[in-house]
N, C-alpha and C. Protein backbone atom coordinates (compact mmCIF):
# COMPACT_ATOMS: atom_id res chain seq x y z
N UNK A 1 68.70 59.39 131.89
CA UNK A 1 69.78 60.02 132.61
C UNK A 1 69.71 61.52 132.38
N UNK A 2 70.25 62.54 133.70
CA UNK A 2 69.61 63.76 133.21
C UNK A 2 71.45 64.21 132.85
N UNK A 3 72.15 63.91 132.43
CA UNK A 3 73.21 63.90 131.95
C UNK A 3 73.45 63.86 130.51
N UNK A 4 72.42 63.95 129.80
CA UNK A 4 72.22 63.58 128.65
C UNK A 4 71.84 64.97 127.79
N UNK A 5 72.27 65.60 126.88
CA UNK A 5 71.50 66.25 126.02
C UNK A 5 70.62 66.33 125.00
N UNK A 6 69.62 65.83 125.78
CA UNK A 6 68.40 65.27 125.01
C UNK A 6 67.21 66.14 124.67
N UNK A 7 67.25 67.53 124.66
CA UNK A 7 66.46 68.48 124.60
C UNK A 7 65.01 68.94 125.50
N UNK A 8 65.89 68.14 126.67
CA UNK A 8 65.52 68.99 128.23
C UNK A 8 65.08 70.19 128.89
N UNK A 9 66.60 70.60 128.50
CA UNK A 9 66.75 71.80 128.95
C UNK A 9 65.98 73.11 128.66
N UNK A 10 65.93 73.96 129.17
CA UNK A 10 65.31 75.25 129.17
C UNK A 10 65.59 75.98 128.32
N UNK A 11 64.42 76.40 127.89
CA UNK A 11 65.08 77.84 126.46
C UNK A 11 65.44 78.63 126.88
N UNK A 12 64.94 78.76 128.45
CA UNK A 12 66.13 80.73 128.79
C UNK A 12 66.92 80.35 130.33
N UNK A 13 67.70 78.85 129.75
CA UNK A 13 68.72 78.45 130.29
C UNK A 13 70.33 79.73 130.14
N UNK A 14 70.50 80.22 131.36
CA UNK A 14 72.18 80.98 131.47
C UNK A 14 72.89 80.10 131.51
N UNK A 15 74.01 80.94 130.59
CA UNK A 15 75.82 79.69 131.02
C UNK A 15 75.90 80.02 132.50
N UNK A 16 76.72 78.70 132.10
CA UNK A 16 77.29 79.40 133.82
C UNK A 16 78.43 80.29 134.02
N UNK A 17 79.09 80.00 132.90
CA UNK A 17 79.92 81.17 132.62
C UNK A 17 80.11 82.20 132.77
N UNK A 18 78.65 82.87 132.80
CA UNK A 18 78.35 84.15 132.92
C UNK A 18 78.24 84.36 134.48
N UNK A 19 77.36 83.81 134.58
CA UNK A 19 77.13 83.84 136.30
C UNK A 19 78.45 83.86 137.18
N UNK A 20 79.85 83.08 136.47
CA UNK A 20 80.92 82.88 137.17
C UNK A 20 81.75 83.93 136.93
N UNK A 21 81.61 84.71 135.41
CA UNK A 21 82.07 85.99 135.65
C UNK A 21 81.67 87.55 136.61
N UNK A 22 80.47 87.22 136.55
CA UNK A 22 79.60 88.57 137.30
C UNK A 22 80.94 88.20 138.89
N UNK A 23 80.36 87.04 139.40
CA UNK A 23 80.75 86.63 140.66
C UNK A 23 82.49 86.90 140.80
N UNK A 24 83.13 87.29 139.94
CA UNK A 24 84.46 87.02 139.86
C UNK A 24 84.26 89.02 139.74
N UNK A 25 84.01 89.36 138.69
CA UNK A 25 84.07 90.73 138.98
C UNK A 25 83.56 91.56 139.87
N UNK A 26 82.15 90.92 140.42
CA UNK A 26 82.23 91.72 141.55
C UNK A 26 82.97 90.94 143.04
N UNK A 27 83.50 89.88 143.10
CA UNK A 27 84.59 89.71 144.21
C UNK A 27 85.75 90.73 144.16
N UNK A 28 86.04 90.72 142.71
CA UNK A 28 87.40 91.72 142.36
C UNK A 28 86.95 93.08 143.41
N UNK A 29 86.10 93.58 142.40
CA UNK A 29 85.43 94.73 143.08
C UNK A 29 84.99 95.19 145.00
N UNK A 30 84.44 94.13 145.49
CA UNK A 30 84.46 93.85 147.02
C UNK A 30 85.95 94.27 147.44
N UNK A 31 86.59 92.99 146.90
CA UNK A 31 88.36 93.47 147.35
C UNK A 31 89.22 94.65 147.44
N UNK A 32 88.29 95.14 146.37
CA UNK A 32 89.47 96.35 146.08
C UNK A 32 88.71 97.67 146.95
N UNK A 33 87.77 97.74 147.23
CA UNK A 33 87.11 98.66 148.05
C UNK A 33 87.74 98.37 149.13
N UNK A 34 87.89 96.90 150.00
CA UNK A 34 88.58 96.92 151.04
C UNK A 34 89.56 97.48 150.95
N UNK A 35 90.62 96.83 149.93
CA UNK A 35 91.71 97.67 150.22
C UNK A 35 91.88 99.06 150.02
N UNK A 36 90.48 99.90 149.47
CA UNK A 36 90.74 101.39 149.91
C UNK A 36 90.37 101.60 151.02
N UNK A 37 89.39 100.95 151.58
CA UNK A 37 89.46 101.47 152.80
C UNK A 37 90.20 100.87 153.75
N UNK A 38 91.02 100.32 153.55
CA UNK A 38 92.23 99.98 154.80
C UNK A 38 93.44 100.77 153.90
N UNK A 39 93.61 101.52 152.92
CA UNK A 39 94.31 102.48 153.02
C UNK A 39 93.85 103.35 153.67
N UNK A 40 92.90 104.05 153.59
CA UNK A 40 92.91 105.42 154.83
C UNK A 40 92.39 104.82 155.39
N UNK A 41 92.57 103.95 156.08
CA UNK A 41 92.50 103.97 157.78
C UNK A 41 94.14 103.38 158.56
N UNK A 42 94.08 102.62 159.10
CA UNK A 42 95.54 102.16 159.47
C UNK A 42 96.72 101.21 158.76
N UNK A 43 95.98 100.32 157.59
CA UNK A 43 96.21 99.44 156.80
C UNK A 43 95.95 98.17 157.74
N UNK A 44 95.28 98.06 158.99
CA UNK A 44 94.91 96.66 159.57
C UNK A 44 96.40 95.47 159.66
N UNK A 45 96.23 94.80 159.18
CA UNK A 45 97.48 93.45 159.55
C UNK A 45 98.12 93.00 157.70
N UNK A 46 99.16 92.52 158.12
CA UNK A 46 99.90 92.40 156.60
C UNK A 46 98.99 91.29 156.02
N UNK A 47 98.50 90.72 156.99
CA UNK A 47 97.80 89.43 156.39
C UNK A 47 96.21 89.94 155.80
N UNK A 48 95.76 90.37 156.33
CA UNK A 48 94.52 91.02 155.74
C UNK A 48 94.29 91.91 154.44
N UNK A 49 95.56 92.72 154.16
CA UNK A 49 96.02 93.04 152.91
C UNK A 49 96.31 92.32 152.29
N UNK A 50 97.01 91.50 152.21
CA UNK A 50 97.52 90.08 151.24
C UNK A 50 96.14 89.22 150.77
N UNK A 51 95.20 89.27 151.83
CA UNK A 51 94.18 87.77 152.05
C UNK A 51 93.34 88.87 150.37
N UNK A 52 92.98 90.10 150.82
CA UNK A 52 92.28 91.12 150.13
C UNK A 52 92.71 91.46 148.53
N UNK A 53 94.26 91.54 148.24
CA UNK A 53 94.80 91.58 147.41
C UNK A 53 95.27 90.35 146.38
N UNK A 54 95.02 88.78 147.27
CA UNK A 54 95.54 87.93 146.22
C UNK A 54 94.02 88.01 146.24
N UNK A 55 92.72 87.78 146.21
CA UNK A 55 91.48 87.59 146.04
C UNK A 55 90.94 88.41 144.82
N UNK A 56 91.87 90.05 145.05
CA UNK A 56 91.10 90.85 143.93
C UNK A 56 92.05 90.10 143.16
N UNK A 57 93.33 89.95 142.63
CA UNK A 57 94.00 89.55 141.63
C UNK A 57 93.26 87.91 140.76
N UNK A 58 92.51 87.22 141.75
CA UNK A 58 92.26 85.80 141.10
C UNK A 58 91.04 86.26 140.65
N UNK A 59 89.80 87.19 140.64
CA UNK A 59 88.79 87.89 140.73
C UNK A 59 88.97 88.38 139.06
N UNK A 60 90.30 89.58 139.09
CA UNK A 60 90.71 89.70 137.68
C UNK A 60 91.00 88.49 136.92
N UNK A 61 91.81 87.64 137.20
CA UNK A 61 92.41 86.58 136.44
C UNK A 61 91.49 85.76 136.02
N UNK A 62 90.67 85.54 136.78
CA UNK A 62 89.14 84.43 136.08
C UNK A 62 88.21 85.06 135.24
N UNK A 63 87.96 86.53 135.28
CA UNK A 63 87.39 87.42 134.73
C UNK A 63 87.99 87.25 133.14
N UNK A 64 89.59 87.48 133.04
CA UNK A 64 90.02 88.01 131.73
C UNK A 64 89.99 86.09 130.93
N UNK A 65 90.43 85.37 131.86
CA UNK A 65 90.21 83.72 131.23
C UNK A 65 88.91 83.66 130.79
N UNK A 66 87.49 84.23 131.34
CA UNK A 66 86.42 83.64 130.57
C UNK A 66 86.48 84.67 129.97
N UNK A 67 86.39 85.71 129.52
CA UNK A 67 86.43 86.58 128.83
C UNK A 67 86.92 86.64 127.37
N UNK A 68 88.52 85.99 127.69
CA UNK A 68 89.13 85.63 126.66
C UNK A 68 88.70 84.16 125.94
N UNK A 69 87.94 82.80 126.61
CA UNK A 69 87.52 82.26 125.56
C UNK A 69 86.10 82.56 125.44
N UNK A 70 85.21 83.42 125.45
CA UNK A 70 83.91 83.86 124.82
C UNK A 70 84.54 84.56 123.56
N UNK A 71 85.65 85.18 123.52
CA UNK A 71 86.37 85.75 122.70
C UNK A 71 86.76 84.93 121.30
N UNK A 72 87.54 83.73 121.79
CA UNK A 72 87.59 83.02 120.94
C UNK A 72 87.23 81.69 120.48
N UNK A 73 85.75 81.94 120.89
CA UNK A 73 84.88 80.94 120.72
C UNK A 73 84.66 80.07 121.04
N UNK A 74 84.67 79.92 122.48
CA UNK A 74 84.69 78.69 123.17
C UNK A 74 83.14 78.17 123.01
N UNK A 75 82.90 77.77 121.98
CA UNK A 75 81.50 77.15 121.14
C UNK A 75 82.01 75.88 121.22
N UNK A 76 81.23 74.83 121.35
CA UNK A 76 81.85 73.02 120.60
C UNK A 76 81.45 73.39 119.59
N UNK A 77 82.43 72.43 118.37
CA UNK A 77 82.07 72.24 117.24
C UNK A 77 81.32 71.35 116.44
């Protein structure tokens, strides 16, 4: 079963963790450029600001969650 940790896996295997933070900070990042540039320009539709702004906020929020357990050791024991 490849479900198994049976010493399979790759020695220069990435978490995914990581990969899910890059992707989360730079979504944040995407977002928030939009929303400068729909400040100087007209600000577009209320909904397009909102769609832009809850995206950067979940972008931060998944960012500081893995962040915070690499922090405190989200190792098994």
């Amino acid at each position: 079963m490849w479900g198994d940790r049976s010493g399979r896996e790759p020695t220069s295997a990435r978490s995914p963790l990581a990969f899910r933070l890059v992707l989360s900070v730079v979504g944040a990042a995407v977002c928030v450029v939009a929303l400068a540039l729909l400040a100087l320009g007209d600000w577009g539709t209320w909904w397009l600001t909102a769609f832009f702004a809850a995206f950067a906020l979940i972008g931060v929020a998944d960012a500081l969650v893995i962040i915070s357990r690499r922090r405190h050791g989200g190792r098994p024991h």
